[in-house]
C-alpha atoms as a PDB file:
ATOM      1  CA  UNK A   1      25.917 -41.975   3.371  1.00  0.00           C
ATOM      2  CA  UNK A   2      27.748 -39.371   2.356  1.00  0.00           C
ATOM      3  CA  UNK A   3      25.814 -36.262   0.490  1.00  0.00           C
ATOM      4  CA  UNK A   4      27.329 -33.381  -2.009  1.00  0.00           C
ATOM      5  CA  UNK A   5      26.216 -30.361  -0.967  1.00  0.00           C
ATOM      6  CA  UNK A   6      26.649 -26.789  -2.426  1.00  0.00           C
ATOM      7  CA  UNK A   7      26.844 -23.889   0.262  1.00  0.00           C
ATOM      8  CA  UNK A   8      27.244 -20.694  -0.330  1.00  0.00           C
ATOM      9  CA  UNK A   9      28.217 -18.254   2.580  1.00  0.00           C
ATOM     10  CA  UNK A  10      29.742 -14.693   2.870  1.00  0.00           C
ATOM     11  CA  UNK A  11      32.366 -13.416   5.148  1.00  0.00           C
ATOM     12  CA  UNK A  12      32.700 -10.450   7.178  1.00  0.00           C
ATOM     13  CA  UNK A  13      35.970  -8.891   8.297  1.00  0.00           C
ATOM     14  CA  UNK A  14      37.736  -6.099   9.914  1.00  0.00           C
ATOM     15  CA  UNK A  15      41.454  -5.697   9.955  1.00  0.00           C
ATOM     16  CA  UNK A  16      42.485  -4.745  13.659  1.00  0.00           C
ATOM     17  CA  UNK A  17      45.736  -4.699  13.238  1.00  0.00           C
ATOM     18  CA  UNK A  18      47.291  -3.555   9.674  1.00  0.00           C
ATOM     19  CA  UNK A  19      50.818  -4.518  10.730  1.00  0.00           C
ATOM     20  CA  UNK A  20      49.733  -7.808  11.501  1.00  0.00           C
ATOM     21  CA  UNK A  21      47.843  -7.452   8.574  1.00  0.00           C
ATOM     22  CA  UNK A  22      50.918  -6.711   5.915  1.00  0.00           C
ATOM     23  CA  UNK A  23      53.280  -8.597   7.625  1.00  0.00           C
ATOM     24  CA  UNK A  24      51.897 -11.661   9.531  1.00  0.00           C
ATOM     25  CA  UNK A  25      50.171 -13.401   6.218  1.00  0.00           C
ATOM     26  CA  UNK A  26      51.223 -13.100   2.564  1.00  0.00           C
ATOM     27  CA  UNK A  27      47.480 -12.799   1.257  1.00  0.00           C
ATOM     28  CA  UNK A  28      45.669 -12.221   4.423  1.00  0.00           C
ATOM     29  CA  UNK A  29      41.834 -12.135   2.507  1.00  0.00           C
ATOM     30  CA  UNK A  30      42.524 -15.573   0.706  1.00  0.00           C
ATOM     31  CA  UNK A  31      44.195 -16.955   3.927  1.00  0.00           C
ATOM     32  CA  UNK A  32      40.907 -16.085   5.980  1.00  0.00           C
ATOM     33  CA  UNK A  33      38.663 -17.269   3.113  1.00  0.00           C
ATOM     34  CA  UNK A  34      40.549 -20.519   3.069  1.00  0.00           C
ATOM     35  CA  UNK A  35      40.554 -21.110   6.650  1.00  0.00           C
ATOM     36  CA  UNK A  36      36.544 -20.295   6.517  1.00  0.00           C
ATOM     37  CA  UNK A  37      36.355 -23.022   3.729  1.00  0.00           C
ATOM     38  CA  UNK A  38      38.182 -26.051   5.617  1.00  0.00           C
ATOM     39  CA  UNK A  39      36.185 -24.797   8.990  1.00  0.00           C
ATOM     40  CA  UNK A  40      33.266 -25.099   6.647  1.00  0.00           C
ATOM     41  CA  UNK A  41      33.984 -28.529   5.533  1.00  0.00           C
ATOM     42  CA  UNK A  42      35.107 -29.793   8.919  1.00  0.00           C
ATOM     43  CA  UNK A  43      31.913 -28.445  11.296  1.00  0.00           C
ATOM     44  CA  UNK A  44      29.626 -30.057   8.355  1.00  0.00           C
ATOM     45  CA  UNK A  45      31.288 -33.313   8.278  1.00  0.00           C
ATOM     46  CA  UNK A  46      30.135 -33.615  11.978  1.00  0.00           C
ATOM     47  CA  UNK A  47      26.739 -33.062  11.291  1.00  0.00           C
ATOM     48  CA  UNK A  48      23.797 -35.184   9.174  1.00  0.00           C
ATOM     49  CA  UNK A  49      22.214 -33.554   6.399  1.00  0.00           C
ATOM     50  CA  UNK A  50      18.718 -32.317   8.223  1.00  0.00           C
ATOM     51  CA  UNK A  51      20.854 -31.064  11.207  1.00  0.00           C
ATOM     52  CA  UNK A  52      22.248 -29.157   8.184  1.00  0.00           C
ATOM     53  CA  UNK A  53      19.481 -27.283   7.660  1.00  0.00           C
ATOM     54  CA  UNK A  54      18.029 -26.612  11.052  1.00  0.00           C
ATOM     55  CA  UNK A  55      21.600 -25.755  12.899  1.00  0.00           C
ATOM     56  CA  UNK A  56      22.949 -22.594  10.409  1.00  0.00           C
ATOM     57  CA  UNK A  57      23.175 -20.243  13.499  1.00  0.00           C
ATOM     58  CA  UNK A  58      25.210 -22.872  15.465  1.00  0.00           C
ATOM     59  CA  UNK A  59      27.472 -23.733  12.189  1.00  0.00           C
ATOM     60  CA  UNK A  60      27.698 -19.903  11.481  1.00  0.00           C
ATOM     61  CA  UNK A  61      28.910 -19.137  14.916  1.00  0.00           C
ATOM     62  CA  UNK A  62      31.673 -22.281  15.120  1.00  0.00           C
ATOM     63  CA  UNK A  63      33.055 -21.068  11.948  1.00  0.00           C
ATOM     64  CA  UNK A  64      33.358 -17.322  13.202  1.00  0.00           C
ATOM     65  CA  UNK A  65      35.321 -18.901  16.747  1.00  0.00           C
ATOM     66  CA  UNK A  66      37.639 -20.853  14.714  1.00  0.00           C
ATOM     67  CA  UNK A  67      38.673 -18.293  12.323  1.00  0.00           C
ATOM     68  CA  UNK A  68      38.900 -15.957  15.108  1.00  0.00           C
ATOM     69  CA  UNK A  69      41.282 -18.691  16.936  1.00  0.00           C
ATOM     70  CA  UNK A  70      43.731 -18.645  13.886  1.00  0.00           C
ATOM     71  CA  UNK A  71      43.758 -15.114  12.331  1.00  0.00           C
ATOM     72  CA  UNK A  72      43.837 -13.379  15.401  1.00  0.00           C
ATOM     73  CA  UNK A  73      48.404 -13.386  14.626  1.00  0.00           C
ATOM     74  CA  UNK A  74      47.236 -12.144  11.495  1.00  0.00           C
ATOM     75  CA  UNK A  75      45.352  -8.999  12.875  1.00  0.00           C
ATOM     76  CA  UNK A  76      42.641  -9.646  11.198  1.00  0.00           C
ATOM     77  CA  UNK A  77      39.164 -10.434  12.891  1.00  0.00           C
ATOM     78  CA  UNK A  78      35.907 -12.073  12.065  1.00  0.00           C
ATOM     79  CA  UNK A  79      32.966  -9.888  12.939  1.00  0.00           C
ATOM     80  CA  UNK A  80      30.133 -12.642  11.598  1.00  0.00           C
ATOM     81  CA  UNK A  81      29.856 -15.877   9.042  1.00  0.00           C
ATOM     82  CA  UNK A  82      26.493 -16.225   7.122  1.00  0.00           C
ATOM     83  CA  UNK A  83      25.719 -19.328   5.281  1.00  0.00           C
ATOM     84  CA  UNK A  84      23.587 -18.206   2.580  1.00  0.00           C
ATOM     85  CA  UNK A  85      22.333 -20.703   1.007  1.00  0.00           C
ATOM     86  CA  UNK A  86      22.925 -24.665   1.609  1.00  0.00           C
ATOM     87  CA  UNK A  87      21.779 -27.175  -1.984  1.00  0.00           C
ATOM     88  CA  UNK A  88      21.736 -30.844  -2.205  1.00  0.00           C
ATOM     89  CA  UNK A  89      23.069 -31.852  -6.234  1.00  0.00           C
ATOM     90  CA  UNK A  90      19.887 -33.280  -7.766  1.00  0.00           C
ATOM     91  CA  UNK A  91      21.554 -36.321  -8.460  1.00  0.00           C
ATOM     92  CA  UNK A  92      22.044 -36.740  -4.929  1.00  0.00           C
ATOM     93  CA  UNK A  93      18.697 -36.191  -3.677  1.00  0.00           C
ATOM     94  CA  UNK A  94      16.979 -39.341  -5.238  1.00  0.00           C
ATOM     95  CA  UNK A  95      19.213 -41.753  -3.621  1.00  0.00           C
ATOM     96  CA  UNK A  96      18.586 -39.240   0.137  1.00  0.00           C
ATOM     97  CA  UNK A  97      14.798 -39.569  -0.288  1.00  0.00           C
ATOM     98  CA  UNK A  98      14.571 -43.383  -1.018  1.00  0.00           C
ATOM     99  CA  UNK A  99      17.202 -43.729   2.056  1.00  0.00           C
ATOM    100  CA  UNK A 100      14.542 -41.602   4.206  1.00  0.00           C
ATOM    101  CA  UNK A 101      11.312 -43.639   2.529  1.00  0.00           C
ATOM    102  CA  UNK A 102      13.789 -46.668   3.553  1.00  0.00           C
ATOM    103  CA  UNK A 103      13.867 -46.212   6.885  1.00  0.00           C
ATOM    104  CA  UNK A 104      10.628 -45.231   7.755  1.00  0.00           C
ATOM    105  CA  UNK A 105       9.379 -48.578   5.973  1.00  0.00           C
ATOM    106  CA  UNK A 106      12.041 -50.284   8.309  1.00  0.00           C
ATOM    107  CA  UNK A 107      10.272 -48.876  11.918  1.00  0.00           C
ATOM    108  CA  UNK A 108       7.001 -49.477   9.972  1.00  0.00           C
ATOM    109  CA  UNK A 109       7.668 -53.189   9.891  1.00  0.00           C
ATOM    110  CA  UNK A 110       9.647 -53.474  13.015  1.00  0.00           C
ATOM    111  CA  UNK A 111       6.373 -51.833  14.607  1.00  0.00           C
ATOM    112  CA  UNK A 112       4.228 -54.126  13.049  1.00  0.00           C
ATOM    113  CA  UNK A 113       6.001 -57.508  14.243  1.00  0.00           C
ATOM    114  CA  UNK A 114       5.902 -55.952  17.454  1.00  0.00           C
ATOM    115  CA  UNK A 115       2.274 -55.823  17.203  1.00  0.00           C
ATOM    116  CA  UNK A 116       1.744 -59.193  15.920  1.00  0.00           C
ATOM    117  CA  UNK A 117       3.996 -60.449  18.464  1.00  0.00           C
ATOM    118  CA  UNK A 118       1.733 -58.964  20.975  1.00  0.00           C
ATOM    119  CA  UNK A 119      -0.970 -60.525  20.211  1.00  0.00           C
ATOM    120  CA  UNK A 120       0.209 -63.817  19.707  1.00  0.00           C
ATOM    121  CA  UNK A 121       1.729 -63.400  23.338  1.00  0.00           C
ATOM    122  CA  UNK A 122      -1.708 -62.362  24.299  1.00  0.00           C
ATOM    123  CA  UNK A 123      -3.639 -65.254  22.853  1.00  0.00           C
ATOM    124  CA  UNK A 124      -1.987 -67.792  24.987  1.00  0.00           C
ATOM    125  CA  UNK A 125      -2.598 -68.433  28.605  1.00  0.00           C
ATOM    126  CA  UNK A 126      -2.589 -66.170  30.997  1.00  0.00           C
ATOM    127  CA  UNK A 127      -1.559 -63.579  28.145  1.00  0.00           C
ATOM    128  CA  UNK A 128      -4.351 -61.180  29.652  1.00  0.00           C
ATOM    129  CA  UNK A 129      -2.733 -61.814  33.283  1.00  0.00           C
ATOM    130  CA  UNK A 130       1.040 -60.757  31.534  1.00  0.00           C
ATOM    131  CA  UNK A 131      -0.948 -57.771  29.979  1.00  0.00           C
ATOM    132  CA  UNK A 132      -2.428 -56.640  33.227  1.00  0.00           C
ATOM    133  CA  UNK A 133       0.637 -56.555  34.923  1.00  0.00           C
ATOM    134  CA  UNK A 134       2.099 -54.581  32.335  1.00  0.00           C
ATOM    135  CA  UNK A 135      -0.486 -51.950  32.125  1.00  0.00           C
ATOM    136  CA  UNK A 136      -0.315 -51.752  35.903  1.00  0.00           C
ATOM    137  CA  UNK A 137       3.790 -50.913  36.054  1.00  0.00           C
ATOM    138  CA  UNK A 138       2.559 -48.488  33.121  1.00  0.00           C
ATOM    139  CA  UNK A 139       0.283 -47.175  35.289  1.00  0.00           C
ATOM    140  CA  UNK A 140       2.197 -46.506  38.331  1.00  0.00           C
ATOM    141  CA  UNK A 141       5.750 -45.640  36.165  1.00  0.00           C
ATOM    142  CA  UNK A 142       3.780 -42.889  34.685  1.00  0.00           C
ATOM    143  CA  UNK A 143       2.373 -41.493  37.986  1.00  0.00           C
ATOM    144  CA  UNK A 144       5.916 -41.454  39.286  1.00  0.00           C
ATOM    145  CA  UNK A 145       7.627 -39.765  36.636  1.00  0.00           C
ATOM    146  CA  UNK A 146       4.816 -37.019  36.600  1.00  0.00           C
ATOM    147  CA  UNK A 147       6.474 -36.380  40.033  1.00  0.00           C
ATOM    148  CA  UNK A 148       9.230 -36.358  39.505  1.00  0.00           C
ATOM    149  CA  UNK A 149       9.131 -33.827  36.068  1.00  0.00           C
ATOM    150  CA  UNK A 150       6.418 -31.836  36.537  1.00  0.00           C
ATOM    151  CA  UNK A 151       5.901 -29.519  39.796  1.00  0.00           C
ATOM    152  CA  UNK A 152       2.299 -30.172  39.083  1.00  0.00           C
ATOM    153  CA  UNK A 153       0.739 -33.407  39.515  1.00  0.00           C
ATOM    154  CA  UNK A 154      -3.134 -34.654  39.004  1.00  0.00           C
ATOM    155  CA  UNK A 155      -3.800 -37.239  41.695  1.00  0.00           C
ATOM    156  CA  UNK A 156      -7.134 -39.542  42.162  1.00  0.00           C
ATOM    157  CA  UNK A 157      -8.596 -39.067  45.486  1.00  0.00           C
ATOM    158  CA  UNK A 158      -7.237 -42.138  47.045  1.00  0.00           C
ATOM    159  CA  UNK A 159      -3.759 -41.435  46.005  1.00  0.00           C
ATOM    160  CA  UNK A 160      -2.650 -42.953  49.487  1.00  0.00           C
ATOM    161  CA  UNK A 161      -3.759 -46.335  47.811  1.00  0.00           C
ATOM    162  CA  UNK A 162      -1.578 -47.856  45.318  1.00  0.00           C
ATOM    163  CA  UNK A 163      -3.803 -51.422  45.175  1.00  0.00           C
ATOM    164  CA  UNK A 164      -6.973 -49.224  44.507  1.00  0.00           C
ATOM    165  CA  UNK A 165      -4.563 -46.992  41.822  1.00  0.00           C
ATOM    166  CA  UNK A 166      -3.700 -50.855  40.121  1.00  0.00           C
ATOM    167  CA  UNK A 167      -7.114 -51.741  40.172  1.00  0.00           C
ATOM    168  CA  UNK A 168      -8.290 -49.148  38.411  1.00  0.00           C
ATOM    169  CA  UNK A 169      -5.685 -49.117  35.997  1.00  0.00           C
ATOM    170  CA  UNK A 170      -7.031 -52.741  35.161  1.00  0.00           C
ATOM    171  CA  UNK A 171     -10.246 -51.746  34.904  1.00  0.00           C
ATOM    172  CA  UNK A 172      -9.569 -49.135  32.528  1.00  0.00           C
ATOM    173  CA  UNK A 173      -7.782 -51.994  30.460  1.00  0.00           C
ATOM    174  CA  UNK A 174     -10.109 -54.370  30.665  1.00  0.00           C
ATOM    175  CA  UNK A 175     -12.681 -52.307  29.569  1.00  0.00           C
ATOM    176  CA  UNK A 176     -10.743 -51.525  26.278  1.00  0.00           C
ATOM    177  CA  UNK A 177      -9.769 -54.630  25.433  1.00  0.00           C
ATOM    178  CA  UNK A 178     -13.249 -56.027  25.819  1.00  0.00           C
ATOM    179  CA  UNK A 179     -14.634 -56.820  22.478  1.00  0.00           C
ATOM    180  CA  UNK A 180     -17.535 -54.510  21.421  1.00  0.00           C
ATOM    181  CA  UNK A 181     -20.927 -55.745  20.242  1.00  0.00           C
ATOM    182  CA  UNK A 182     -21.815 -54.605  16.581  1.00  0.00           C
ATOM    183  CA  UNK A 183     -24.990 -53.154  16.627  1.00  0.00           C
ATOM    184  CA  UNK A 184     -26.940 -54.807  13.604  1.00  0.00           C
ATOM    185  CA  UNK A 185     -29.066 -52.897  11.385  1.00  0.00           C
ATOM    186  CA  UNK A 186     -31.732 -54.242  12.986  1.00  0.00           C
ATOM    187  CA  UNK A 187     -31.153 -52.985  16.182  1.00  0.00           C
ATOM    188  CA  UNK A 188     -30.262 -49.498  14.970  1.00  0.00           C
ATOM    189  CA  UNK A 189     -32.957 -46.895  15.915  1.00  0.00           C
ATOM    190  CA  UNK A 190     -35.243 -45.419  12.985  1.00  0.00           C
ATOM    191  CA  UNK A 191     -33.207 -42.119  11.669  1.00  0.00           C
END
């Protein structure tokens, strides 16, 4: 989608060269503030709108390079770029919050067929078996990328012993997915 945006920002030059200056440009301040404008336009149009708001530093310092790049023959540099402010047009912001809501109901359902697929794939047979296996490749994936990442790694004492690692990895699943009793109010102790 594309968004309006207002942005204000403010310039800040030095003139290294006045005969560069005079000579090279006709109007060498509204050349600069032009070029600063289309750099503006361009580094944005690269970027979503939240990357808008957390990059400024990295958008302030690609406009300062490529004004640098082209006034440099007109002796003029750019000592820094500061976006000031950055607005979204209220009529825009609406339709950029029901596009967010949008998409988060989107993963929200696409999370929940996954789960209901899951347990249909679970209720059938040897489901359980399927979901062993998985934890257990879980299990063992996770050990190995802890080595790999970390230069720290918590091992059980039998790390030597992948079965016994598997095995307990199973245990610990089947003891979650084991369905809990529900204490009655009957069998509840006297508060």
């Amino acid at each position: 989608d594309n968004v309006t945006l207002q942005i204000d920002g403010v310039l800040y030059l030095r003139v290294m060269d006045p005969y560069k200056a005079s000579y090279g440009v006709e109007d060498p301040e509204y050349a600069v503030t032009q070029l600063a404008q289309t750099t503006m336009r361009s580094e944005l149009g690269k970027l979503s709108l939240d990357r808008v708001f957390r990059e400024r530093e990295s958008l302030n310092a690609n406009i300062v390079d490529a004004i640098n790049q082209a006034s440099d023959c007109w002796g003029i540099r750019c000592l820094r770029y500061e976006i000031r402010f950055v607005a979204i047009l209220t009529r825009v912001l609406p339709r950029f919050v029901a596009g967010e809501a949008n998409a988060m109901l989107v993963k929200a359902r696409a999370k929940a067929e996954a789960i209901q697929l899951l347990a249909a794939a679970l209720a059938q047979q040897h489901g359980s078996a399927a979901a062993s296996l998985s934890v257990a490749e879980q299990y063992v994936s996770a050990f190995s990328k802890l080595a790999k990442d970390s230069n720290t790694l918590l091992l059980p004492a039998n790390a030597g012993d992948v079965t016994n690692m598997v095995a307990q990895a199973l245990g610990i699943y089947t003891t979650l997915t084991k369905p809990q009793a529900v204490k009655t109010q009957d069998e509840m102790p006297p508060a």
